[in-house]
Protein backbone atom coordinates (compact mmCIF):
# COMPACT_ATOMS: atom_id res chain seq x y z
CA UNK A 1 -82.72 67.51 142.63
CA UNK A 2 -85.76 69.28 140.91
CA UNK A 3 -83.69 71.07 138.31
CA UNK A 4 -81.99 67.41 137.50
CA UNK A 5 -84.85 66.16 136.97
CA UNK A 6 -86.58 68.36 135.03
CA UNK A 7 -83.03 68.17 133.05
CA UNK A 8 -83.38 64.34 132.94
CA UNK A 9 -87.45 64.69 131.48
CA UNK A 10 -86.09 67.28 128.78
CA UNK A 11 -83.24 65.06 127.27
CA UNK A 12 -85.52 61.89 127.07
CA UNK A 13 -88.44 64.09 125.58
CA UNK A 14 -85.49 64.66 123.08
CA UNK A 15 -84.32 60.96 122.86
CA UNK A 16 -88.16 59.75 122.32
CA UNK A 17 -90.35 62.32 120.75
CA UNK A 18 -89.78 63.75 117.10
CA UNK A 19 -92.12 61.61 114.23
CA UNK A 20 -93.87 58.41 114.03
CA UNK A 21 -93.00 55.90 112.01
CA UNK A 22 -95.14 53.18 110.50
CA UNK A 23 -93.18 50.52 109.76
CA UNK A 24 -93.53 49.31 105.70
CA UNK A 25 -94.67 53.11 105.21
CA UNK A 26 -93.02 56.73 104.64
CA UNK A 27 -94.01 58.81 107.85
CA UNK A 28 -95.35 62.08 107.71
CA UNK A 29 -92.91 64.75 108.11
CA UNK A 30 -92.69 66.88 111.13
CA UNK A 31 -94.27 69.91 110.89
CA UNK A 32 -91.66 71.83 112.02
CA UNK A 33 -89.17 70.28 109.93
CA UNK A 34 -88.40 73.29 107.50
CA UNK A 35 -85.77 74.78 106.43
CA UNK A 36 -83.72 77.76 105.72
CA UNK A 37 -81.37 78.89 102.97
CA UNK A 38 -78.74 78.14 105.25
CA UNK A 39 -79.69 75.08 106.80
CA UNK A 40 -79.81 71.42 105.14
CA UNK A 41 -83.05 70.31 104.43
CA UNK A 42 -84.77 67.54 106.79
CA UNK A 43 -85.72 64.59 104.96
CA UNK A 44 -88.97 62.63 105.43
CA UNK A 45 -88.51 58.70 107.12
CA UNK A 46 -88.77 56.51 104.72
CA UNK A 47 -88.21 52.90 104.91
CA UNK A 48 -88.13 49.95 102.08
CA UNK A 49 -89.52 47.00 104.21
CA UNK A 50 -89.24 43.82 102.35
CA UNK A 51 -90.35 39.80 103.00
CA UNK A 52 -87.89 36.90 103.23
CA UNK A 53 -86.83 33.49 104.58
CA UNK A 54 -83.77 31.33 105.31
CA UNK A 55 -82.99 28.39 106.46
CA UNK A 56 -80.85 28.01 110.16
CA UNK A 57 -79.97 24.74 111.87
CA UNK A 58 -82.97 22.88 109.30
CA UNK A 59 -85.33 25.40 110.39
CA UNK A 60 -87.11 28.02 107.74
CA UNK A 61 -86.85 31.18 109.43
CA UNK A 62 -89.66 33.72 108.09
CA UNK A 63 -88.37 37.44 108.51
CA UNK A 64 -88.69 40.93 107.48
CA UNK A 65 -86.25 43.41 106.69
CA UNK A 66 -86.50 47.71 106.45
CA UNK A 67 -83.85 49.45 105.24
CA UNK A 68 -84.82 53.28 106.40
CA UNK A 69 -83.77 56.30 108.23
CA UNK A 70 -84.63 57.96 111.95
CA UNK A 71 -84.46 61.09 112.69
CA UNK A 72 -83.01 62.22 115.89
CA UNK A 73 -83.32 65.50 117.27
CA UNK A 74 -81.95 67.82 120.41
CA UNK A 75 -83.58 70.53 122.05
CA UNK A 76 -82.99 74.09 120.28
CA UNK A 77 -82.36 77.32 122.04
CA UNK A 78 -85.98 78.07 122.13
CA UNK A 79 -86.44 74.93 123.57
CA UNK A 80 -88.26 73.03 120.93
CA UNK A 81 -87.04 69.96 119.76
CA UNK A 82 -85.29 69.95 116.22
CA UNK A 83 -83.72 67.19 114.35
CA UNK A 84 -80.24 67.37 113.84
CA UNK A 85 -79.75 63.67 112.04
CA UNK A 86 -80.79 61.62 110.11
CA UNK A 87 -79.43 57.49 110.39
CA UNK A 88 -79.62 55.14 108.28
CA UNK A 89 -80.41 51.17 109.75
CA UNK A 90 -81.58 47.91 108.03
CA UNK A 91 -83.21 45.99 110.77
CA UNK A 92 -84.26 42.55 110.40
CA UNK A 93 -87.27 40.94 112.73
CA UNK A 94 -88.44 37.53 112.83
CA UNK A 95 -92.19 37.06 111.67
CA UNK A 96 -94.50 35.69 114.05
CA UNK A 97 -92.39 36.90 117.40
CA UNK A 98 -93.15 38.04 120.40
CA UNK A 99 -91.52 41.60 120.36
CA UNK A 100 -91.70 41.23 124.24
CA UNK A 101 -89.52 38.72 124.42
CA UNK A 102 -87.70 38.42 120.97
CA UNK A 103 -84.39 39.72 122.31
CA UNK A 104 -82.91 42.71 119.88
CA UNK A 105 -79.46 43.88 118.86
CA UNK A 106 -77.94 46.72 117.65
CA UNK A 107 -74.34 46.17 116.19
CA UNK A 108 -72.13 48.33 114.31
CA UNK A 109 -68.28 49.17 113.08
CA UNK A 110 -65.70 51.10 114.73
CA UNK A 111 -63.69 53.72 113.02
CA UNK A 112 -64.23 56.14 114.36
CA UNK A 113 -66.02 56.80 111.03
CA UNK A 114 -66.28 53.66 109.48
CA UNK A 115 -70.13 52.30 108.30
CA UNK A 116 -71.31 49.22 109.14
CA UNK A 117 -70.86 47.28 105.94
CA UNK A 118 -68.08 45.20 107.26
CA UNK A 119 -70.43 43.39 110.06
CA UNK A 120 -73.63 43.45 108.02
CA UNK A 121 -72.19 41.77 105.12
CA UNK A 122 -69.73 39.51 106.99
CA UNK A 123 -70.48 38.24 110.44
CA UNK A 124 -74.24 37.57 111.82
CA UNK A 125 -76.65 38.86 109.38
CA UNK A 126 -78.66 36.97 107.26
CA UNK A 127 -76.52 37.25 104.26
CA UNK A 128 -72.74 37.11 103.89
CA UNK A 129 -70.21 38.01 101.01
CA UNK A 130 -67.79 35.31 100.41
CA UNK A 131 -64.39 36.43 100.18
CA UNK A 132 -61.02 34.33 99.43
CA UNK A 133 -59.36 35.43 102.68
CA UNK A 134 -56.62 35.11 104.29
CA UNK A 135 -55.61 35.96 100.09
CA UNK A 136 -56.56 38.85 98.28
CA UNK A 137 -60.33 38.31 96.87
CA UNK A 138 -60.91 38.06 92.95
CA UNK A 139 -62.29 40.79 91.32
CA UNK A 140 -66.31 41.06 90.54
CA UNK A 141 -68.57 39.43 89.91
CA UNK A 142 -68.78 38.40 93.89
CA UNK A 143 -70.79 36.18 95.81
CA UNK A 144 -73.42 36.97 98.02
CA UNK A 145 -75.12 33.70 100.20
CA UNK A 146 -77.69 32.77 102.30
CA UNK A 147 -75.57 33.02 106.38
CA UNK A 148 -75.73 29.69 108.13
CA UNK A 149 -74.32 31.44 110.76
CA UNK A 150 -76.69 34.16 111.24
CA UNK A 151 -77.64 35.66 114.54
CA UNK A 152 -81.26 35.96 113.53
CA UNK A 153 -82.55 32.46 115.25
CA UNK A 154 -82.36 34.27 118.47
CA UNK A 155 -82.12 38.18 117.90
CA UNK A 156 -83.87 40.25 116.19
CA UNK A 157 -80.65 42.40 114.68
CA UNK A 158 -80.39 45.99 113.65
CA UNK A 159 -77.15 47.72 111.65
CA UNK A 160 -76.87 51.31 112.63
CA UNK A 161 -74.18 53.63 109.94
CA UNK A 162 -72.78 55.59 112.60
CA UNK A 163 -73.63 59.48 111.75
CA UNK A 164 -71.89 61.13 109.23
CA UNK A 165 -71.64 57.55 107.39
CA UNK A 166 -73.11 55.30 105.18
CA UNK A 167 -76.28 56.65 104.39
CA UNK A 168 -76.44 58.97 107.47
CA UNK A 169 -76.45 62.94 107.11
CA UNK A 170 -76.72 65.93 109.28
CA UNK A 171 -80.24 67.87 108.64
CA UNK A 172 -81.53 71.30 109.59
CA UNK A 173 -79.08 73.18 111.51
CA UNK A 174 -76.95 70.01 112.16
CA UNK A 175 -73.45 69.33 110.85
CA UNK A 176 -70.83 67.04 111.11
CA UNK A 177 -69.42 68.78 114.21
CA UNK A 178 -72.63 68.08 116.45
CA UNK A 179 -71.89 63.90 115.64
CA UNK A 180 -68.08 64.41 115.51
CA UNK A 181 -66.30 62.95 119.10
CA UNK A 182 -66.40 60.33 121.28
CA UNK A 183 -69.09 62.09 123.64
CA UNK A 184 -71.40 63.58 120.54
CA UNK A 185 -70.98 59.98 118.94
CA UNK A 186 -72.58 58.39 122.02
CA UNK A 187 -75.04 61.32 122.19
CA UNK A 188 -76.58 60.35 118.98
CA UNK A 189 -76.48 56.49 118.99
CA UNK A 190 -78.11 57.10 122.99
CA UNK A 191 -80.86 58.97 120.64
CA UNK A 192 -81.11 56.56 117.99
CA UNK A 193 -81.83 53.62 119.89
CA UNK A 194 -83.74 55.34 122.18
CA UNK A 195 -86.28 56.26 119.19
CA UNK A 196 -86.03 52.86 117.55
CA UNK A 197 -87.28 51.39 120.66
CA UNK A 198 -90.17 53.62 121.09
CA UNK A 199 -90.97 54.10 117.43
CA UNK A 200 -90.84 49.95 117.15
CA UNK A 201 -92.78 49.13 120.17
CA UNK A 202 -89.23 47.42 121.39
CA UNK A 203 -88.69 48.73 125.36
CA UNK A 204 -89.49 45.19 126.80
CA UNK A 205 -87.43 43.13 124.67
CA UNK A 206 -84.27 41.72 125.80
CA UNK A 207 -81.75 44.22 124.70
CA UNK A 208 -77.53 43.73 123.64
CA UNK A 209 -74.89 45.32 121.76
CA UNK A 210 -72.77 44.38 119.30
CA UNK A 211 -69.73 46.85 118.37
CA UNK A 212 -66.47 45.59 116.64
CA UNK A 213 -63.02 47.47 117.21
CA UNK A 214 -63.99 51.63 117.62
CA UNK A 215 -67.47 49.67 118.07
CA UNK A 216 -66.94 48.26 121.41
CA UNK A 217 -65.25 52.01 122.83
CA UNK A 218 -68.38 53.09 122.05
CA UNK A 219 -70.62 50.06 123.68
CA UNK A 220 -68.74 50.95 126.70
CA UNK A 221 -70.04 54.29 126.33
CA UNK A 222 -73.46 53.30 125.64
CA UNK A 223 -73.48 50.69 128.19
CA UNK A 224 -73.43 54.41 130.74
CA UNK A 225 -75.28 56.60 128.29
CA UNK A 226 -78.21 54.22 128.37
CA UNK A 227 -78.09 53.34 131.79
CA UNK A 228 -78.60 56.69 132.69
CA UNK A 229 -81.61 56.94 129.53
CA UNK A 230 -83.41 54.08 131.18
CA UNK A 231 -82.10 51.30 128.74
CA UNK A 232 -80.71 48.58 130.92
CA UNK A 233 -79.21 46.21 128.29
CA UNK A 234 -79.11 42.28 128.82
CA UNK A 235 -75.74 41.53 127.13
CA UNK A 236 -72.63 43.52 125.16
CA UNK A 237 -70.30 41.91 122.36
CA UNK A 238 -67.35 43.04 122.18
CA UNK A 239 -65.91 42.27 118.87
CA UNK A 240 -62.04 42.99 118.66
CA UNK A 241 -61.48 45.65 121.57
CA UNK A 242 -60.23 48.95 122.49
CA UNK A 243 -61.38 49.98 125.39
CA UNK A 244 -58.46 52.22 126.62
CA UNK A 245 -56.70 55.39 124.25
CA UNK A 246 -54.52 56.09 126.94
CA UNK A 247 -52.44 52.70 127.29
CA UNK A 248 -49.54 53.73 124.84
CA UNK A 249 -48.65 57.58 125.53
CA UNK A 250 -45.10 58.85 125.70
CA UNK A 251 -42.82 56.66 128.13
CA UNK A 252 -45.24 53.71 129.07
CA UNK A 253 -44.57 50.65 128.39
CA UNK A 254 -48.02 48.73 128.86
CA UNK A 255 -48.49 48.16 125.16
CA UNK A 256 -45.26 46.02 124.29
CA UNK A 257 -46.12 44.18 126.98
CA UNK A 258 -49.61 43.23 125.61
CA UNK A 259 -48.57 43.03 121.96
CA UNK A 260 -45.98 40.44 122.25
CA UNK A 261 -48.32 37.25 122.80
CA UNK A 262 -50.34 38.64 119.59
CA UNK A 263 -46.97 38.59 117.73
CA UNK A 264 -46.23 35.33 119.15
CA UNK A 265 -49.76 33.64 117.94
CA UNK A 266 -48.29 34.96 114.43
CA UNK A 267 -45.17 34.13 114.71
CA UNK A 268 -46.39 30.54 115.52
CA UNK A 269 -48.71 30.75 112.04
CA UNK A 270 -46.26 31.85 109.90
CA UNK A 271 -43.67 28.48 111.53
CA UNK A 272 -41.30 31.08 112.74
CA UNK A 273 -40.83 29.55 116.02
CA UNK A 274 -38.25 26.75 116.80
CA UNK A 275 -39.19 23.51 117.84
CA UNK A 276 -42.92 24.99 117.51
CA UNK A 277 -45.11 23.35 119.45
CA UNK A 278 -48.27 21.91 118.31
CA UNK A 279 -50.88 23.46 120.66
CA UNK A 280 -51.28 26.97 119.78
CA UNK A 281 -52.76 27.58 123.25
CA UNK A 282 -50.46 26.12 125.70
CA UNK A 283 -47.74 28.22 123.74
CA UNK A 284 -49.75 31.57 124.21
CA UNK A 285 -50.36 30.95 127.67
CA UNK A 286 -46.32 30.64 128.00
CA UNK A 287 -46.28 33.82 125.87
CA UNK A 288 -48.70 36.13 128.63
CA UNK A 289 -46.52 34.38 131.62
CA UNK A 290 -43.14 35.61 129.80
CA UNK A 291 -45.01 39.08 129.10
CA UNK A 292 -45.93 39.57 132.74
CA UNK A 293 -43.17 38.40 133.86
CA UNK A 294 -39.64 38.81 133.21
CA UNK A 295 -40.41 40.78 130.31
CA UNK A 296 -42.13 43.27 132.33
CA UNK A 297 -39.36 43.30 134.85
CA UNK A 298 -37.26 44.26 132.04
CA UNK A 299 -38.97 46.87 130.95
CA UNK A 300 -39.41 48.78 134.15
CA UNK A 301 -35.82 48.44 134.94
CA UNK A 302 -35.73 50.77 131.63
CA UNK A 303 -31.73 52.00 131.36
CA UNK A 304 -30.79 50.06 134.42
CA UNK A 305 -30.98 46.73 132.83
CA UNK A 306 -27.02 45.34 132.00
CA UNK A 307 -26.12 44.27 128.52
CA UNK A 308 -26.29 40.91 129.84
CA UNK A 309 -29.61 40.85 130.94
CA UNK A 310 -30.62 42.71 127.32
CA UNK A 311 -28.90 39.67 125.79
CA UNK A 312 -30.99 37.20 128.13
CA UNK A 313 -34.25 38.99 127.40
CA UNK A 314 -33.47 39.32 123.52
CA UNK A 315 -33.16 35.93 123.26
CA UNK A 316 -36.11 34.86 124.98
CA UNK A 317 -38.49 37.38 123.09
CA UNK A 318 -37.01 36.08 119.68
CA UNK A 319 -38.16 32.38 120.86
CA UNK A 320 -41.35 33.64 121.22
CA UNK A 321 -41.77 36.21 118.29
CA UNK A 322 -39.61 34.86 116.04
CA UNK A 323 -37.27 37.88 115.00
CA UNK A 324 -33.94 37.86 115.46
CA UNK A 325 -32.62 38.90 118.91
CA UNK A 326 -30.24 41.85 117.08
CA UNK A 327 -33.36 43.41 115.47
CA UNK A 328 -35.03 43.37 119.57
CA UNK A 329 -32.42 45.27 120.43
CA UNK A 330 -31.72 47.53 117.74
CA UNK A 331 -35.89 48.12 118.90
CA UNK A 332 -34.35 48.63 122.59
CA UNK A 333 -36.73 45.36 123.34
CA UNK A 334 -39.85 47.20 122.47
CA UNK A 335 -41.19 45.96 118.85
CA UNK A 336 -44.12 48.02 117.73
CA UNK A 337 -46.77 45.99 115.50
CA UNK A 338 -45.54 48.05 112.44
CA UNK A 339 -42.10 47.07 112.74
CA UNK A 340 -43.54 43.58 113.84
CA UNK A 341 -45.72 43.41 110.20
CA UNK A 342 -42.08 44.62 108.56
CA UNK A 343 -39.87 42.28 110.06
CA UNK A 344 -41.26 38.96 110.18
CA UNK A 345 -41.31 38.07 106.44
CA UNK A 346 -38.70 40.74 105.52
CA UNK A 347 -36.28 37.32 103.96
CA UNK A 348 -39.70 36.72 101.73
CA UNK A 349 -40.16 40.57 100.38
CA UNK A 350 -43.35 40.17 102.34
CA UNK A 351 -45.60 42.06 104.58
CA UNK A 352 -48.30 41.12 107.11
CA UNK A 353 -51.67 42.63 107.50
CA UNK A 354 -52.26 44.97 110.42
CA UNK A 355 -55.82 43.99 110.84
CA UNK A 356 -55.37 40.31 110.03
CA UNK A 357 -51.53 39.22 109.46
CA UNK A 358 -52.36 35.84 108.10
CA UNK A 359 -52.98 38.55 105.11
CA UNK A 360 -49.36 39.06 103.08
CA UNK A 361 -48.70 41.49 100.83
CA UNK A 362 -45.75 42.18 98.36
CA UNK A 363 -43.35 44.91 99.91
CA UNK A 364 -43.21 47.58 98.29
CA UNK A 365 -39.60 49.04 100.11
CA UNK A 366 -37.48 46.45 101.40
CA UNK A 367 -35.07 48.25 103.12
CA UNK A 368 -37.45 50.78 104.98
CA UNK A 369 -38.47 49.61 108.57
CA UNK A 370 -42.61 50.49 108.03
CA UNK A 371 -44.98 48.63 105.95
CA UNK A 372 -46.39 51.37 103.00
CA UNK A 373 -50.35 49.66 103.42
CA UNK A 374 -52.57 46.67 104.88
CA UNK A 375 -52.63 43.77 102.69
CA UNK A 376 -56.08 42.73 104.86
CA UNK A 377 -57.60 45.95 104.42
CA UNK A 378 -56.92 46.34 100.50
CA UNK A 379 -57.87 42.64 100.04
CA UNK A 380 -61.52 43.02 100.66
CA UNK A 381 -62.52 46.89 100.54
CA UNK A 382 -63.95 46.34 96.68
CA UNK A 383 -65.84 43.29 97.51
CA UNK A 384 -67.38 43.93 100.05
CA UNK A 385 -68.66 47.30 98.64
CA UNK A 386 -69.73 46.44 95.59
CA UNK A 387 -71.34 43.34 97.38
CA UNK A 388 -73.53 45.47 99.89
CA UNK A 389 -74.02 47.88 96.95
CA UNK A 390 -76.04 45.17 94.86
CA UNK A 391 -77.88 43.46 97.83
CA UNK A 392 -78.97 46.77 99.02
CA UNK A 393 -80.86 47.63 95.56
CA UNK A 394 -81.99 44.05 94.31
CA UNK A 395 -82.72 42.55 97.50
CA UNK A 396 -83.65 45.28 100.03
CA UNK A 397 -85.18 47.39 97.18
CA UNK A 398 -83.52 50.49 98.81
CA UNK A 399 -81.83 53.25 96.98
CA UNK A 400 -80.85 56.85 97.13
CA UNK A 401 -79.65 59.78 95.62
CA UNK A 402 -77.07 60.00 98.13
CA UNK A 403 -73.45 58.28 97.89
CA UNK A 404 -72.59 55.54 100.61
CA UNK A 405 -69.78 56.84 102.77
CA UNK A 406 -67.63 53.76 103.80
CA UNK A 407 -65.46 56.88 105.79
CA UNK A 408 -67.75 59.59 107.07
CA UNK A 409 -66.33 63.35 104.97
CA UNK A 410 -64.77 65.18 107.98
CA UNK A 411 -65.61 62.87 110.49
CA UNK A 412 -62.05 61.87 111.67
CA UNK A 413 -60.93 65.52 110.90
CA UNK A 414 -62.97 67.00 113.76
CA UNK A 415 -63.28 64.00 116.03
CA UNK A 416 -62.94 65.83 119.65
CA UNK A 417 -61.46 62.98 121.41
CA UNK A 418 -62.14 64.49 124.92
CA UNK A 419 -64.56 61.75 127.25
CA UNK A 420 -67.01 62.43 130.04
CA UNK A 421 -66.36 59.46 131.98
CA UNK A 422 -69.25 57.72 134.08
CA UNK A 423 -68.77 57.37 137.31
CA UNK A 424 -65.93 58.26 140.15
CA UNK A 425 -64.14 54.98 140.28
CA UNK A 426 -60.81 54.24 141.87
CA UNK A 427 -59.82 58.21 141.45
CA UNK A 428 -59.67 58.18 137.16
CA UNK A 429 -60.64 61.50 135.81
CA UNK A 430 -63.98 61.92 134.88
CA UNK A 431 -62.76 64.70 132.51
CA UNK A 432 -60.68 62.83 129.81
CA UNK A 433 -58.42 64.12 127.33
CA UNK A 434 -58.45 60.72 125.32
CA UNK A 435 -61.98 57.71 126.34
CA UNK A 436 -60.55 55.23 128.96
CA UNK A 437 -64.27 53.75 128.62
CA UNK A 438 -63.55 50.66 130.42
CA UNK A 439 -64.23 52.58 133.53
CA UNK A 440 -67.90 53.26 131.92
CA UNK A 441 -68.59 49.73 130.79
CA UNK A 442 -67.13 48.70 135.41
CA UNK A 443 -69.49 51.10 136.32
CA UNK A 444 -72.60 50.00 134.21
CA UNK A 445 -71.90 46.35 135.84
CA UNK A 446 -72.09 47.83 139.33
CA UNK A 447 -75.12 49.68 138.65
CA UNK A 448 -76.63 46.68 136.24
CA UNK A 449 -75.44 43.67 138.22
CA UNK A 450 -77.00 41.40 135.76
CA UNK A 451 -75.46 42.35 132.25
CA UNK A 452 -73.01 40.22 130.78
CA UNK A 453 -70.12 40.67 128.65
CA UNK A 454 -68.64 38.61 125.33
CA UNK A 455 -65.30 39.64 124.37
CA UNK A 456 -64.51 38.24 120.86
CA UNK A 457 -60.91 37.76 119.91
CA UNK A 458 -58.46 36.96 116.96
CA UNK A 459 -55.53 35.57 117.67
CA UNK A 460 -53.89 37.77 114.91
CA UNK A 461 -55.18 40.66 115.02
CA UNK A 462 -52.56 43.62 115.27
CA UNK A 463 -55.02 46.71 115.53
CA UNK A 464 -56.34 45.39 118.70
CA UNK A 465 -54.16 42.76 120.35
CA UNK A 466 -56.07 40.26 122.60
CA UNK A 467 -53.81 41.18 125.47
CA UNK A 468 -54.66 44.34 125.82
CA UNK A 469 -58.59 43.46 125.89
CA UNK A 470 -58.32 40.73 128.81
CA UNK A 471 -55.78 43.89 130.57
CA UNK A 472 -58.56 46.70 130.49
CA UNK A 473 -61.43 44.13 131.24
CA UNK A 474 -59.71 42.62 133.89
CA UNK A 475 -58.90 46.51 135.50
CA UNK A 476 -62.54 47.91 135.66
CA UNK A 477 -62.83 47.82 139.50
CA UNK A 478 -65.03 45.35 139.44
CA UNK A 479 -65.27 42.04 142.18
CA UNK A 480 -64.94 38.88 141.17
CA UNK A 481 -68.79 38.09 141.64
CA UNK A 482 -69.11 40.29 138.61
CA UNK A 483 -66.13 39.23 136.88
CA UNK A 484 -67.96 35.84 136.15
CA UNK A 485 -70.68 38.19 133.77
CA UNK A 486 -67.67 38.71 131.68
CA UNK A 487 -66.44 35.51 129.22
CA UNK A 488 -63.75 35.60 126.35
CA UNK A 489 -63.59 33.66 122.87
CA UNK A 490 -60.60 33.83 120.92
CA UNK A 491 -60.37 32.79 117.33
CA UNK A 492 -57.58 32.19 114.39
CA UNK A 493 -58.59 34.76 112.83
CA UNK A 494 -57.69 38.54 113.04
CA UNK A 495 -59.68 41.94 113.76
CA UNK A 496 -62.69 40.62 111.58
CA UNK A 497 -63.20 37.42 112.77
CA UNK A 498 -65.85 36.34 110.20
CA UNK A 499 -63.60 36.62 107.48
CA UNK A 500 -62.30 32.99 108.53
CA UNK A 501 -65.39 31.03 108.39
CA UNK A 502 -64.22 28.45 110.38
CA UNK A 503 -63.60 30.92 112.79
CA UNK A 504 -67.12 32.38 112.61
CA UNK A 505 -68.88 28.81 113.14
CA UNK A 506 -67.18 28.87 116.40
CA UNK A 507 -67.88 32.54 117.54
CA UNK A 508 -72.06 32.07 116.29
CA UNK A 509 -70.99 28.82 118.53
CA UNK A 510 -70.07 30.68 121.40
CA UNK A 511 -73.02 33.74 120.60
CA UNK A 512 -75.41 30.98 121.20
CA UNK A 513 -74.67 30.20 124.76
CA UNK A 514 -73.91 33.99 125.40
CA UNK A 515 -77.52 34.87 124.61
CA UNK A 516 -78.92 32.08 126.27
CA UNK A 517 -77.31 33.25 129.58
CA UNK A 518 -77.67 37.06 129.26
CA UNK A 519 -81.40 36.65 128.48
């Protein structure tokens, strides 16, 4: 018990302790932060901290935003503390609020590897790129406006670039290895937040997370990692979900079973569905029964099943997908999304987006059976970029010598995939060869009894089907006393909600009440 504990005092002394930071000024370096021929040099923390105001449900909201760095830092062999990081964040704070109380959040993107540009400049912070989705957006110049449906009337909000993107770089002795996996990942957001907190005065204030797709595998994470570092957090948002990498290995079936009432919700969009009914809803709900039912009976009678019960189940899937029931069986009655995006529009020359398939694209190979790209990814990459690009130096009044890293160099490369889960629950390993983190995030709620959950969905998103989400959350081993912490909001939209704004006025609908329960 005494050698935990010292343990537990030397990680935190890690987490909290490296340099003070003033906000509005450039804090003095560490004195130990040298450097050797061989090592990468440790920057100072320097923030751009700049004054502005917008206006939310009639009200003028005063706020202040600084764009900066942290540095986070491990304990060395000789067991001093040496940074290892540095992260870049743009925080924005309401003037005038009680830090106490003024609830905070820390959101960021997924990837692994991918910054943070897509939720800064999209969903809940004060300023939003307009784009011309669910179509390809024009080129420059873009359009950056004031976000009516910001976050920042009730949270203070702060955009982490995960290390080893954006703006964030190993220093000293650090490289891309030390940030590079699912457990070093939540090692060094644990860190960050940790220090923001201190270094910000921030440990009383109501505290949530906001990840979107990789994003929420590693809230789950965090929801354990900070547990355990004294950070009991008020409320999670997860934002188009994985929360399981073991779901479709070799010879399950799981997956096609949760895909299909995503590919029905498009399939319904796109009119591909006879005698389509008008409520969207009542359909999907048809869709999951038909999933969990006979086609799941299908399914696990695998080679048993009789031609004419292939027939049966072919013809019920096409009613539902819209694909012809030849092409199900040619799949053996398991349709994979990229087959799915290939398939549906094939008559058209088209393709669907994986992350958003109200997104089509021109195919380039009609006769192959795999989409070549991602009409939703291509059709807002530039502006978006050159949009955060331009608000970063003429309206934060940041800029540096560094390039922006939308992918993180090497990141993905050496990504160690292996997970430490938290906890012993219902007999899953601890020692993971792939994150089942929904485990982490059931054993948080047992331990935090009062944290709720907001899982965010789009009805057409193919990276992260909806299914799947409400599966894994509704597996967790939790009761159903703490099953009523956890509440669901689906959207016709896909993997980046926000990029329908209809879509977002009803999620920032649904935030609202979240908040105001999880406070």
């Amino acid at each position: 018990m005494v050698r935990r504990l010292l343990f537990s005092v030397a990680f935190l002394a890690a987490l909290t302790s490296p340099f003070v930071l003033a906000q509005g000024r450039q804090s003095e370096p560490h004195p130990e932060a040298k450097s050797t021929p061989n090592e990468i040099p440790v920057p100072q923390e320097i923030t751009s901290v700049t004054q502005h105001q917008i206006t939310v449900n009639g009200q003028v909201l005063h706020y202040t935003a600084t764009a900066g760095n942290l540095l986070i830092s491990r304990i060395a062999h000789d067991e001093m503390e040496e940074p290892y990081h540095s992260v870049f964040y743009v925080a924005y704070t309401q003037d005038g609020a009680d830090s106490r109380t003024r609830p905070i959040t820390f959101l960021y993107n997924g990837g692994p590897g991918s910054a943070t540009i897509w939720l800064h400049m999209g969903s809940v912070g004060p300023m939003r790129v307009v784009t011309d989705s669910p179509d390809a957006t024009h080129n420059a110049p873009y359009r950056i406006v004031p976000n009516e449906y910001t976050l920042l009337n009730q949270s203070d909000l702060v955009f982490i670039d995960a290390p080893g993107t954006g703006f964030s770089r190993p220093v000293g002795k650090g490289t891309i290895k030390d940030v590079a996996g699912v457990d070093e990942d939540l090692t060094a957001f644990t860190r960050f937040i940790v220090r923001y907190l201190t270094v910000n005065h921030r440990w009383n204030s109501p505290k949530f997370l906001f990840g979107e797709s990789y994003g929420t595998t590693r809230s789950a994470g965090l929801s354990a990692t900070l547990n355990s570092a004294g950070v009991q957090l008020n409320g999670i948002v997860l934002l188009s979900s994985i929360l399981n990498y073991n779901a479709g290995g070799p010879g399950l079936d799981n997956t096609y079973l949760t895909d299909l009432p995503s590919f029905a919700a498009i399939a319904w969009y796109y009119n591909k569905i006879p005698n389509k009914p008008a409520d969207i809803t009542s359909f999907l709900a048809q869709a999951r029964k038909f999933a969990s039912g006979p086609y799941a009976q299908a399914l696990y009678a695998g080679n048993a099943l009789t031609p004419e019960e292939t027939d049966a189940i072919a013809n019920q899937m096409s009613a539902f997908i819209g694909l012809s029931p030849t092409f199900i069986k040619q799949c053996n009655l398991r349709v994979s999304p990229s087959r799915f995006r290939k398939e549906l529009l094939r008559g058209q020359n088209d393709i669907l987006g994986r992350y958003d398939a109200r997104f089509e694209g021109p195919d380039a190979e009609a006769a192959g059976d795999y989409p070549g790209y991602d009409p939703s990814d291509t059709g807002i990459t530039g502006a978006f970029v050159a949009a955060f690009q331009d608000y970063l130096q003429n309206d934060l009044k940041y800029s540096s010598k560094e390039s922006y890293e939308l992918q993180g160099p090497g990141l993905i490369q050496n990504w160690d995939w292996k997970h430490k889960a938290a906890g012993m629950s219902f007999g899953y390993m601890r020692e993971q060869p792939r994150p089942y983190v929904a485990g982490d995030l059931g054993d948080t709620m047992r331990k935090n009894p009062h944290l709720h959950v907001f899982s965010a969905n789009g009805l057409y998103d193919l990276a992260t089907p909806f299914r799947a989400t409400e599966w894994e959350l509704a597996h967790m081993g939790i009761d159903q006393k703490l099953s009523k912490n956890i509440t669901f909001g689906y959207y016709p939209a896909g993997h980046m909600v926000y990029l329908n704004v209809l879509a977002l006025k009803s999620f920032r609908k649904d935030l609202e009440g979240f908040y105001n329960n999880a406070k």
